[in-house]
PDB file of N, CA and C in Angstrom:
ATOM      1  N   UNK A   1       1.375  -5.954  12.475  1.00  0.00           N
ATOM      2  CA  UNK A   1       2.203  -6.282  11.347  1.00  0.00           C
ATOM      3  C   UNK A   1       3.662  -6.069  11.734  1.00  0.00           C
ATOM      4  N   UNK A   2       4.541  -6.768  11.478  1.00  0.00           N
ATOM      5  CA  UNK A   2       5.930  -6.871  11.638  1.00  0.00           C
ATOM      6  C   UNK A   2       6.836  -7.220  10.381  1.00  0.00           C
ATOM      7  N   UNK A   3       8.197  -7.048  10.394  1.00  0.00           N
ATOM      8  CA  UNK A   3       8.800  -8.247   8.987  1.00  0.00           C
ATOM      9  C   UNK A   3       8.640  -9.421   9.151  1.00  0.00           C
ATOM     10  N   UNK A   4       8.360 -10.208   9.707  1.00  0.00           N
ATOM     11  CA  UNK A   4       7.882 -11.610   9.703  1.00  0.00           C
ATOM     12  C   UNK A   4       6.495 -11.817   9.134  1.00  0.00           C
ATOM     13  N   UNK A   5       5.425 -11.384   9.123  1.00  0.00           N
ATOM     14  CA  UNK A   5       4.441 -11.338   8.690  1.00  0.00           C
ATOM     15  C   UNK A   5       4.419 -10.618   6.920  1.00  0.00           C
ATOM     16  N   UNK A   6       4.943  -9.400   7.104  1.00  0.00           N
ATOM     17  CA  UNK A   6       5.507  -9.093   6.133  1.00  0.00           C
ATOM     18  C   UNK A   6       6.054 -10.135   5.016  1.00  0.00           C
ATOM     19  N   UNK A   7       7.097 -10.444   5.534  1.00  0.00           N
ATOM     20  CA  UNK A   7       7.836 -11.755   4.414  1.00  0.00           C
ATOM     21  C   UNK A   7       6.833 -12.931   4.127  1.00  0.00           C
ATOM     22  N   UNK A   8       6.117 -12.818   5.057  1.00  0.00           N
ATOM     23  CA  UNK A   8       5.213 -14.024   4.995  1.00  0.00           C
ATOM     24  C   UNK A   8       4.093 -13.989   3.689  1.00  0.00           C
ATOM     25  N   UNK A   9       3.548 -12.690   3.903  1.00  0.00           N
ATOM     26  CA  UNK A   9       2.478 -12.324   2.821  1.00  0.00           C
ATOM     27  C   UNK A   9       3.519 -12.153   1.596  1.00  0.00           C
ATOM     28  N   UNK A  10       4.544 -12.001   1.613  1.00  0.00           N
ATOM     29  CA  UNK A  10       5.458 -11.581  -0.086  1.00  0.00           C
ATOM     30  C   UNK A  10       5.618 -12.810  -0.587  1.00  0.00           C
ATOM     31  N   UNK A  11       5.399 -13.756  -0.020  1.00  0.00           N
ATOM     32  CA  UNK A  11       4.963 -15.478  -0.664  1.00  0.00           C
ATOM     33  C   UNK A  11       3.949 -15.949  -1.639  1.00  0.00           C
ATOM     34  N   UNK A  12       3.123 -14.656  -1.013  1.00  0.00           N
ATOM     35  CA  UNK A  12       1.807 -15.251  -2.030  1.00  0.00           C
ATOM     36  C   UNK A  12       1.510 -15.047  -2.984  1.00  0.00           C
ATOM     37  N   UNK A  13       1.054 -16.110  -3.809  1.00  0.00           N
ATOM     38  CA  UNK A  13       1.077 -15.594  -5.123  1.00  0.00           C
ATOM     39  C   UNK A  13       0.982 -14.215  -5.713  1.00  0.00           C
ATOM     40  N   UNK A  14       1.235 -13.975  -6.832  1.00  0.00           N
ATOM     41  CA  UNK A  14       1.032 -12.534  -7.064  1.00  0.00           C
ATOM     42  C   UNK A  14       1.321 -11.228  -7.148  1.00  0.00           C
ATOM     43  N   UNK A  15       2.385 -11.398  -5.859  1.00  0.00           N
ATOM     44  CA  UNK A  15       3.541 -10.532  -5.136  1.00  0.00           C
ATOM     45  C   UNK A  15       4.701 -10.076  -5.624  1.00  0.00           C
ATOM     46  N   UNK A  16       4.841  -8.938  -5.886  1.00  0.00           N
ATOM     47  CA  UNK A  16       6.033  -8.040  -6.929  1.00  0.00           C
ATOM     48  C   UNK A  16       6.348  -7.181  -6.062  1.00  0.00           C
ATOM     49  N   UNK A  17       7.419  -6.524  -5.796  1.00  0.00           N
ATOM     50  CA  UNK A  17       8.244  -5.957  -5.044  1.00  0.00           C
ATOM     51  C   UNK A  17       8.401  -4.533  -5.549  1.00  0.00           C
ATOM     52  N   UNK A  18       7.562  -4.606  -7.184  1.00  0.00           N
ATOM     53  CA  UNK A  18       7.172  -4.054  -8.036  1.00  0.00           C
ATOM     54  C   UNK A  18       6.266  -2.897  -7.363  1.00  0.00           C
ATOM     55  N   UNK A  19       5.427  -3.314  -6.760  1.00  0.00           N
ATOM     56  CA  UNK A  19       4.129  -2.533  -6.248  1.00  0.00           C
ATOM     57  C   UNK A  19       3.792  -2.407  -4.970  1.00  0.00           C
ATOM     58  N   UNK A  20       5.686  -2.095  -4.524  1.00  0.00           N
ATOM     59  CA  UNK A  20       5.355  -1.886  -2.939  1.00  0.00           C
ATOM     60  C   UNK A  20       5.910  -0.450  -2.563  1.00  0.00           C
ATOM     61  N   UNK A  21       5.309   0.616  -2.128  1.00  0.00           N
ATOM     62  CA  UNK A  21       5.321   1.692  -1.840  1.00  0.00           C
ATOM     63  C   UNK A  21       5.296   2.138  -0.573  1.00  0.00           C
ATOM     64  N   UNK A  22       6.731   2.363  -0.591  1.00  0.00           N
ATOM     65  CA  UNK A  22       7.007   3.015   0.804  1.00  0.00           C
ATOM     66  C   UNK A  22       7.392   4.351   1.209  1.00  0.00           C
ATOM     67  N   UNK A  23       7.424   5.173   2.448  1.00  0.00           N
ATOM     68  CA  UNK A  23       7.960   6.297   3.123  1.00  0.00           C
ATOM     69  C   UNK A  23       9.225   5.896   4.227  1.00  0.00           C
ATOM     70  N   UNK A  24      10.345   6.126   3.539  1.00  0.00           N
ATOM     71  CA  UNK A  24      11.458   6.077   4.293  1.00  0.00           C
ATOM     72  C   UNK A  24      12.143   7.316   5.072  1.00  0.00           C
ATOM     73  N   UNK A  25      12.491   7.402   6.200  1.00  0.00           N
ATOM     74  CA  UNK A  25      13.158   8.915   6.970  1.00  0.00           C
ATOM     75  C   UNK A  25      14.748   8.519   6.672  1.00  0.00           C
ATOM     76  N   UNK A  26      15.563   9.626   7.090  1.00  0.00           N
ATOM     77  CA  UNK A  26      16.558   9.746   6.677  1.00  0.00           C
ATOM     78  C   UNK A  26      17.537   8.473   7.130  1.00  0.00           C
ATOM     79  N   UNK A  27      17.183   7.662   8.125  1.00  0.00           N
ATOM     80  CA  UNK A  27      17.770   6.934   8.818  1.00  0.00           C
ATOM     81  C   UNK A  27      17.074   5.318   8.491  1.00  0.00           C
ATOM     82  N   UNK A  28      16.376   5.260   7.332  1.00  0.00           N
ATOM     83  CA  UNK A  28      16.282   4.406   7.098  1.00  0.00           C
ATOM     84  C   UNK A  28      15.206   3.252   7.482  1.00  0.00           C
ATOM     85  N   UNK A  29      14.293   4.383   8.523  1.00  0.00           N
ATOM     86  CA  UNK A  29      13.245   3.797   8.965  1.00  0.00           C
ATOM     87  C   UNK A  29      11.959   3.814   8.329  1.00  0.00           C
ATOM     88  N   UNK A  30      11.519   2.758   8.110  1.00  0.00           N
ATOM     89  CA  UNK A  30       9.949   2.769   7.352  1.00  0.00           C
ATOM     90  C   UNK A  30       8.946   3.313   8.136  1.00  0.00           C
ATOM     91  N   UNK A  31       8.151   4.996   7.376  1.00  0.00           N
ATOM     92  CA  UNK A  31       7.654   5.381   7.628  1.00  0.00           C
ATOM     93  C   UNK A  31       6.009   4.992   7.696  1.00  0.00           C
ATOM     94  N   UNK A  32       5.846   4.416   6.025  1.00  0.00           N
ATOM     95  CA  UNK A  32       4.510   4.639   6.073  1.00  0.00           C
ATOM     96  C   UNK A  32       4.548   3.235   4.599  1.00  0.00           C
ATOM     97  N   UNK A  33       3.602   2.455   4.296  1.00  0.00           N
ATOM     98  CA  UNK A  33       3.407   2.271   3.118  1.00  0.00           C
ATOM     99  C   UNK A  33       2.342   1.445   2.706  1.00  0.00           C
ATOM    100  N   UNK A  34       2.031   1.095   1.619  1.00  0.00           N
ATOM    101  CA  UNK A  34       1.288   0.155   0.915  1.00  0.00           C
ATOM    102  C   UNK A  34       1.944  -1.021  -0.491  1.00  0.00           C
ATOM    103  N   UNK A  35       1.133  -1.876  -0.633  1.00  0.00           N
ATOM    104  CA  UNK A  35       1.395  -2.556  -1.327  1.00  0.00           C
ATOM    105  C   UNK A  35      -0.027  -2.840  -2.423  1.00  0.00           C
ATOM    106  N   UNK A  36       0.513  -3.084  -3.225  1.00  0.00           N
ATOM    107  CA  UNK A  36      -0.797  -3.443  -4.376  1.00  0.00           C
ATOM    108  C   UNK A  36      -0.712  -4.812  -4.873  1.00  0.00           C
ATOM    109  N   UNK A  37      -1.901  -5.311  -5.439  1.00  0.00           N
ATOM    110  CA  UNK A  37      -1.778  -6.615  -5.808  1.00  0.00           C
ATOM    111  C   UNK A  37      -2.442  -6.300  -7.363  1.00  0.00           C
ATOM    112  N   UNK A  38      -1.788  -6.961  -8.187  1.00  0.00           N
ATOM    113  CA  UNK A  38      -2.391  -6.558  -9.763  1.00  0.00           C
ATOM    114  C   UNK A  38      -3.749  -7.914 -10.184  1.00  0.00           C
ATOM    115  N   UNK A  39      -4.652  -7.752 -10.347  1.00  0.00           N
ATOM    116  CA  UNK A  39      -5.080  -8.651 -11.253  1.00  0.00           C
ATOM    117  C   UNK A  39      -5.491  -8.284 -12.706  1.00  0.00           C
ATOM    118  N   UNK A  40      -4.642  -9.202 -13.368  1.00  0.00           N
ATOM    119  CA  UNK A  40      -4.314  -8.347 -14.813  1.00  0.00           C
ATOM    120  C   UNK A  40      -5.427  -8.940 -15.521  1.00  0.00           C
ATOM    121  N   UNK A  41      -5.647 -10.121 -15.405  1.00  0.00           N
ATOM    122  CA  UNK A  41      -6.884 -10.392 -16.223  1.00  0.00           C
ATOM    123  C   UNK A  41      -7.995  -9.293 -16.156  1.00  0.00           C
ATOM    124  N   UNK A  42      -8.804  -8.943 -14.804  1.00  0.00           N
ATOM    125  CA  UNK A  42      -9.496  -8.166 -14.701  1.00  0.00           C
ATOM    126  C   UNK A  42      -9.466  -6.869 -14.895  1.00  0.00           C
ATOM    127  N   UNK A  43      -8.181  -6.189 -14.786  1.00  0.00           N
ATOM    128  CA  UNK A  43      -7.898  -4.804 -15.015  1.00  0.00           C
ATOM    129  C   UNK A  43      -7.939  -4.005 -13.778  1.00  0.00           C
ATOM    130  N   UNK A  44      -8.208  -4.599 -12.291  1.00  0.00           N
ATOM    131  CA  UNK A  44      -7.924  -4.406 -11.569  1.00  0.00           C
ATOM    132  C   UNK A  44      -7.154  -4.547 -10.441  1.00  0.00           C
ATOM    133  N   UNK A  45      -7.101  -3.984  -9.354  1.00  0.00           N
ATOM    134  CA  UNK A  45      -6.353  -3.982  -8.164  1.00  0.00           C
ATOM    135  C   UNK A  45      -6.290  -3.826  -6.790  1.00  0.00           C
ATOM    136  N   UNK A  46      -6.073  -5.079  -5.926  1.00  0.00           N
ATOM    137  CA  UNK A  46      -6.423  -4.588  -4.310  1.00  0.00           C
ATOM    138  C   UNK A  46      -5.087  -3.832  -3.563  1.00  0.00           C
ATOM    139  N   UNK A  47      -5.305  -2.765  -3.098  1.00  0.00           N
ATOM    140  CA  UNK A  47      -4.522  -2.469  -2.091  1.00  0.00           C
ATOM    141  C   UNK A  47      -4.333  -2.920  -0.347  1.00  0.00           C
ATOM    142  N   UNK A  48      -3.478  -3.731  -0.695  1.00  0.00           N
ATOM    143  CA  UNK A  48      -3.554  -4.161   0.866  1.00  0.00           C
ATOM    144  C   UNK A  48      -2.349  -4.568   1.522  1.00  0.00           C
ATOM    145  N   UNK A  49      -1.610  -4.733   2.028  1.00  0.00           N
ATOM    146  CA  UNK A  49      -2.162  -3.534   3.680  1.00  0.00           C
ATOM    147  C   UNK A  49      -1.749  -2.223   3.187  1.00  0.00           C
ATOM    148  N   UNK A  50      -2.045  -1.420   3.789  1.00  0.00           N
ATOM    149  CA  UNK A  50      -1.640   0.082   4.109  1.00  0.00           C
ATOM    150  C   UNK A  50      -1.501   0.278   5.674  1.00  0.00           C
ATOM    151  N   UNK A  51       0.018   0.949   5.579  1.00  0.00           N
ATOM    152  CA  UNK A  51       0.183   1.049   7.482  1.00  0.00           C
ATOM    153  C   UNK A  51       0.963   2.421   7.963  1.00  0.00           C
ATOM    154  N   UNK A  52       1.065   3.376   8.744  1.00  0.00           N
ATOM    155  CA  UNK A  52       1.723   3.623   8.874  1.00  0.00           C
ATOM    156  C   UNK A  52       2.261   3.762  10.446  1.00  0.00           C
ATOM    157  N   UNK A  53       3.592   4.222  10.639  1.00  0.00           N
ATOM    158  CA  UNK A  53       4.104   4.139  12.220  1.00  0.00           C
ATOM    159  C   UNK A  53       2.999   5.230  12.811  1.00  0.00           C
ATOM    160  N   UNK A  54       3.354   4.982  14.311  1.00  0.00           N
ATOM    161  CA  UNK A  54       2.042   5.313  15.034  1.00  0.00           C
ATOM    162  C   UNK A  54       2.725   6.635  14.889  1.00  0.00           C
ATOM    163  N   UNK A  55       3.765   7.081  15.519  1.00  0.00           N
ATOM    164  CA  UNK A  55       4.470   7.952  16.016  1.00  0.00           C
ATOM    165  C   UNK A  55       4.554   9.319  14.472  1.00  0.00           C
ATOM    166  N   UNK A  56       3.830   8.417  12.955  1.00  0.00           N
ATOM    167  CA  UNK A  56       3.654   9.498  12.069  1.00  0.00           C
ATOM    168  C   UNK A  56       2.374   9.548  11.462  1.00  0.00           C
ATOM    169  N   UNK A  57       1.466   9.315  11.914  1.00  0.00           N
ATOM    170  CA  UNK A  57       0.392   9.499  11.628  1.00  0.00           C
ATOM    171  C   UNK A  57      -0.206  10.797  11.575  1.00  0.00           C
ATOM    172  N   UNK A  58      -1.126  10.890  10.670  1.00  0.00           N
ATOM    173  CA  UNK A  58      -2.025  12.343   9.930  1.00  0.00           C
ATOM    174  C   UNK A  58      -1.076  13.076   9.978  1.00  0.00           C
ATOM    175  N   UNK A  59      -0.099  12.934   9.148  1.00  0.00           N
ATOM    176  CA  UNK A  59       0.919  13.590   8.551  1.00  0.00           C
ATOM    177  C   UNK A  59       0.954  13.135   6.993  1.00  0.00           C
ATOM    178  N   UNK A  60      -0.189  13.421   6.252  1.00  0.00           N
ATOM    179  CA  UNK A  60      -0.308  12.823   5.395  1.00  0.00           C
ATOM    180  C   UNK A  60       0.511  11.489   4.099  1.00  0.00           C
ATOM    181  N   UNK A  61       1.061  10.817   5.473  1.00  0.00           N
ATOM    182  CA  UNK A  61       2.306   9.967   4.703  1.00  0.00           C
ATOM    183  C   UNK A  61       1.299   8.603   3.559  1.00  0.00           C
ATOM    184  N   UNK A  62       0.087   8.327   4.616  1.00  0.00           N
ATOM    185  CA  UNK A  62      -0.352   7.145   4.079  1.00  0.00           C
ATOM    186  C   UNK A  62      -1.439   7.901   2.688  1.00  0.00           C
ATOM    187  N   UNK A  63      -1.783   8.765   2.309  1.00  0.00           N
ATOM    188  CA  UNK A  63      -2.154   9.342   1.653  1.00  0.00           C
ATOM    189  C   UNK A  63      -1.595   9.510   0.295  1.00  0.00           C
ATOM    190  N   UNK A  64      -0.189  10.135   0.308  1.00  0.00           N
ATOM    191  CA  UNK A  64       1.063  10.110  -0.304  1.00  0.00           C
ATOM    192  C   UNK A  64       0.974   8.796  -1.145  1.00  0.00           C
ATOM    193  N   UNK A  65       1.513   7.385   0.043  1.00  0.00           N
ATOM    194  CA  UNK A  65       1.668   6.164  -0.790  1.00  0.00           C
ATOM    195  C   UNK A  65       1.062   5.674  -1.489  1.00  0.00           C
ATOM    196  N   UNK A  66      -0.671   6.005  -0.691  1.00  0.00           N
ATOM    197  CA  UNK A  66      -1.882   5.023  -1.804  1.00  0.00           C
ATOM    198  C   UNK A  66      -1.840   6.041  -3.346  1.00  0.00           C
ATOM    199  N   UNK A  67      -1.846   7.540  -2.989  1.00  0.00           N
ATOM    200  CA  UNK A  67      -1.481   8.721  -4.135  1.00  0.00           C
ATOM    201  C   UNK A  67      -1.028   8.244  -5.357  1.00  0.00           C
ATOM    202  N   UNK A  68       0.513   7.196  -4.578  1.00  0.00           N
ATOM    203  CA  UNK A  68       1.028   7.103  -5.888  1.00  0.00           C
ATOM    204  C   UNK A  68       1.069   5.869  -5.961  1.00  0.00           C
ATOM    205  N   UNK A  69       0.588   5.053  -5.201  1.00  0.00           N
ATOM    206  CA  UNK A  69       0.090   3.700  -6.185  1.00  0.00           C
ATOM    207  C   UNK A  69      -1.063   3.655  -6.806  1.00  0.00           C
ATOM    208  N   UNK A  70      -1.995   4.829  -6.673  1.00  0.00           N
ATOM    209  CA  UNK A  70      -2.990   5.113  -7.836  1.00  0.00           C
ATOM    210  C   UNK A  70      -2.566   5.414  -8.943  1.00  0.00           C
ATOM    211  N   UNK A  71      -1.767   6.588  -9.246  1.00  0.00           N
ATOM    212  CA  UNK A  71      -0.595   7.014 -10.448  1.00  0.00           C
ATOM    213  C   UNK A  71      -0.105   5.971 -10.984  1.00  0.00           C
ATOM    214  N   UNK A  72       0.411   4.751 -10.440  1.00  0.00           N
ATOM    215  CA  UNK A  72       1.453   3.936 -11.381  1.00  0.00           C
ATOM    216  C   UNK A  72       0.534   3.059 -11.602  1.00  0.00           C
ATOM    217  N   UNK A  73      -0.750   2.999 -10.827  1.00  0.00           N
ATOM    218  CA  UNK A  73      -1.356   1.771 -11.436  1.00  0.00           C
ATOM    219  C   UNK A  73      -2.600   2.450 -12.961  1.00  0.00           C
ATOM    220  N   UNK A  74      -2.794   3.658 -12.655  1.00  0.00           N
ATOM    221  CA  UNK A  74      -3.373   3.833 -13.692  1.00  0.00           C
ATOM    222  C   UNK A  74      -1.991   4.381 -14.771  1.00  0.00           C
ATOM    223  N   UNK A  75      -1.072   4.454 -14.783  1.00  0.00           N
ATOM    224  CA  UNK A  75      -0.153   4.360 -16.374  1.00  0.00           C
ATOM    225  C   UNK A  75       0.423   3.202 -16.854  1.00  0.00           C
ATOM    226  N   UNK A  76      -0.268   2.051 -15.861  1.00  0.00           N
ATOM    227  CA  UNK A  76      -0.234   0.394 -15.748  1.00  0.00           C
ATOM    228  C   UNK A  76      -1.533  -0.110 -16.658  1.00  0.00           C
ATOM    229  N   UNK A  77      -2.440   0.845 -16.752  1.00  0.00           N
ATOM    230  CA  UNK A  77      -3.477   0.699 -17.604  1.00  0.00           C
ATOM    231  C   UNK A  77      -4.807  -0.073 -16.200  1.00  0.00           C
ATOM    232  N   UNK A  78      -4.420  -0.106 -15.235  1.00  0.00           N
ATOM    233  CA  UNK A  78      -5.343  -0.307 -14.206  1.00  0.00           C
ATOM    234  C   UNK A  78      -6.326   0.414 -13.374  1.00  0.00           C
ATOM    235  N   UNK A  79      -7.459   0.748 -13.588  1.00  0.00           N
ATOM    236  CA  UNK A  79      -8.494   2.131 -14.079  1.00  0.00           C
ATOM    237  C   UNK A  79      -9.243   1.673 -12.134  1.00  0.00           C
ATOM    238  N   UNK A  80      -9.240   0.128 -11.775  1.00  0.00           N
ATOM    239  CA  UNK A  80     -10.146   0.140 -10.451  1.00  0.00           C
ATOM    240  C   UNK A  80      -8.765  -0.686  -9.618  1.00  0.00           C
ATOM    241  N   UNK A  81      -9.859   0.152  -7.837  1.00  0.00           N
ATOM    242  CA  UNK A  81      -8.832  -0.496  -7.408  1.00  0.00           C
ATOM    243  C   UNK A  81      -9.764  -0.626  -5.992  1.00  0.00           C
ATOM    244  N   UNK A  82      -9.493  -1.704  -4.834  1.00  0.00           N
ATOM    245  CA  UNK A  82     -10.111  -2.013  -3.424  1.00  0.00           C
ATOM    246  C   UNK A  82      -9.243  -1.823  -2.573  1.00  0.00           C
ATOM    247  N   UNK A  83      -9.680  -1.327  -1.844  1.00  0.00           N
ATOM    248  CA  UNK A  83      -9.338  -1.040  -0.666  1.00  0.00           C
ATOM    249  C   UNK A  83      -9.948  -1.272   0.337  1.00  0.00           C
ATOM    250  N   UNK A  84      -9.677  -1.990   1.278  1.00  0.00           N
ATOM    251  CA  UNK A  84     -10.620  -2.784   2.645  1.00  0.00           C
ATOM    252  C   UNK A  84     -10.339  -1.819   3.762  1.00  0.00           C
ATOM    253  N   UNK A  85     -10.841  -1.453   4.543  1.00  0.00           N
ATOM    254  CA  UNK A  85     -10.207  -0.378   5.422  1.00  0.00           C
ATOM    255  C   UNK A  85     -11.308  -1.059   7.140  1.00  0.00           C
ATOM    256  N   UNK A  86     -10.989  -0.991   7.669  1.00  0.00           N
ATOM    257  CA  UNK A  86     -12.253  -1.545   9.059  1.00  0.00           C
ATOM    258  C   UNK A  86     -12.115  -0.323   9.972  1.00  0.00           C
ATOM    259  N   UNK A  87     -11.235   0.507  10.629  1.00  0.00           N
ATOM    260  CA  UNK A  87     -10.895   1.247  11.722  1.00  0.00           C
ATOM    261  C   UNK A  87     -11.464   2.931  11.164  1.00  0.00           C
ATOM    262  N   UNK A  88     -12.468   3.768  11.576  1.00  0.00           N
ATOM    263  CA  UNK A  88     -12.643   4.913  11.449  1.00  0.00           C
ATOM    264  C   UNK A  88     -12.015   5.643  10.620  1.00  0.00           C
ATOM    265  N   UNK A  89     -10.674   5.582  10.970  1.00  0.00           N
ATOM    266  CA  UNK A  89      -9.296   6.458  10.570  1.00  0.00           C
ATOM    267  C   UNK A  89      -9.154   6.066   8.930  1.00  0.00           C
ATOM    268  N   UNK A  90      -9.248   4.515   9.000  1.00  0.00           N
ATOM    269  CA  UNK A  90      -8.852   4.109   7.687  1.00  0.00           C
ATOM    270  C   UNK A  90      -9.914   4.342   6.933  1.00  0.00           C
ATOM    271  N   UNK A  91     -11.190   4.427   6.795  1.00  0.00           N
ATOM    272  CA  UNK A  91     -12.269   4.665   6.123  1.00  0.00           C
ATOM    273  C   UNK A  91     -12.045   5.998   5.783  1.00  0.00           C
ATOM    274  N   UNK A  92     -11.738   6.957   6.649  1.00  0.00           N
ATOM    275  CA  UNK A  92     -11.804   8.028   6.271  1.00  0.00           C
ATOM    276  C   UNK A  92     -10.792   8.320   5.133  1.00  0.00           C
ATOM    277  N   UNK A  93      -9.471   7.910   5.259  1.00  0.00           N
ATOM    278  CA  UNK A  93      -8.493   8.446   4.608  1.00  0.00           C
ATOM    279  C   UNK A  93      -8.884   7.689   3.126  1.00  0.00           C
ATOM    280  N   UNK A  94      -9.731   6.821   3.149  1.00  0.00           N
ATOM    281  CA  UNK A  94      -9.968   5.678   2.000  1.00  0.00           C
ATOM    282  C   UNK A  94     -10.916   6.505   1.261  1.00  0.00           C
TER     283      UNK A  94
END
């Protein structure tokens, strides 16, 4: 994943800038984050991607972000949510 890919997926339908949750260091570098996708009809929500830099990992940053895009999505009135995870690491933290 890069900003090109990045910008690419903020195209698609659905996409609010609203429900993107990030970890920034003092210098402005993106630490860690996720993004959510709402489907309001259903009352639910996918989280996808979740990433964080290699160099901060199990430092509980990606934990943190999904944390609190659980929080805003349930005072959003959004009670479920998916999360796709494939890699060991990500299952676990999921």
């Amino acid at each position: 994943m890069n900003r090109e890919w990045f910008e690419t997926k903020c195209l698609a339908p659905g996409y609010s800038s609203d429900w993107d949750f990030i970890v920034v260091d003092s210098k402005g570098e993106h630490l860690a984050f996720c993004v959510a996708w709402l489907y309001t009809e259903n009352k639910i929500a996918e989280i996808d991607p979740v990433g964080t830099h290699p160099d901060f990992r199990r430092k509980g940053l990606a934990k943190a972000v999904i944390t609190n895009c659980f929080i805003k999505l349930w005072k959003n009135g959004i009670h479920e949510a998916q999360i796709i995870g494939f890699s060991d690491a990500a299952k676990k933290l999921y």
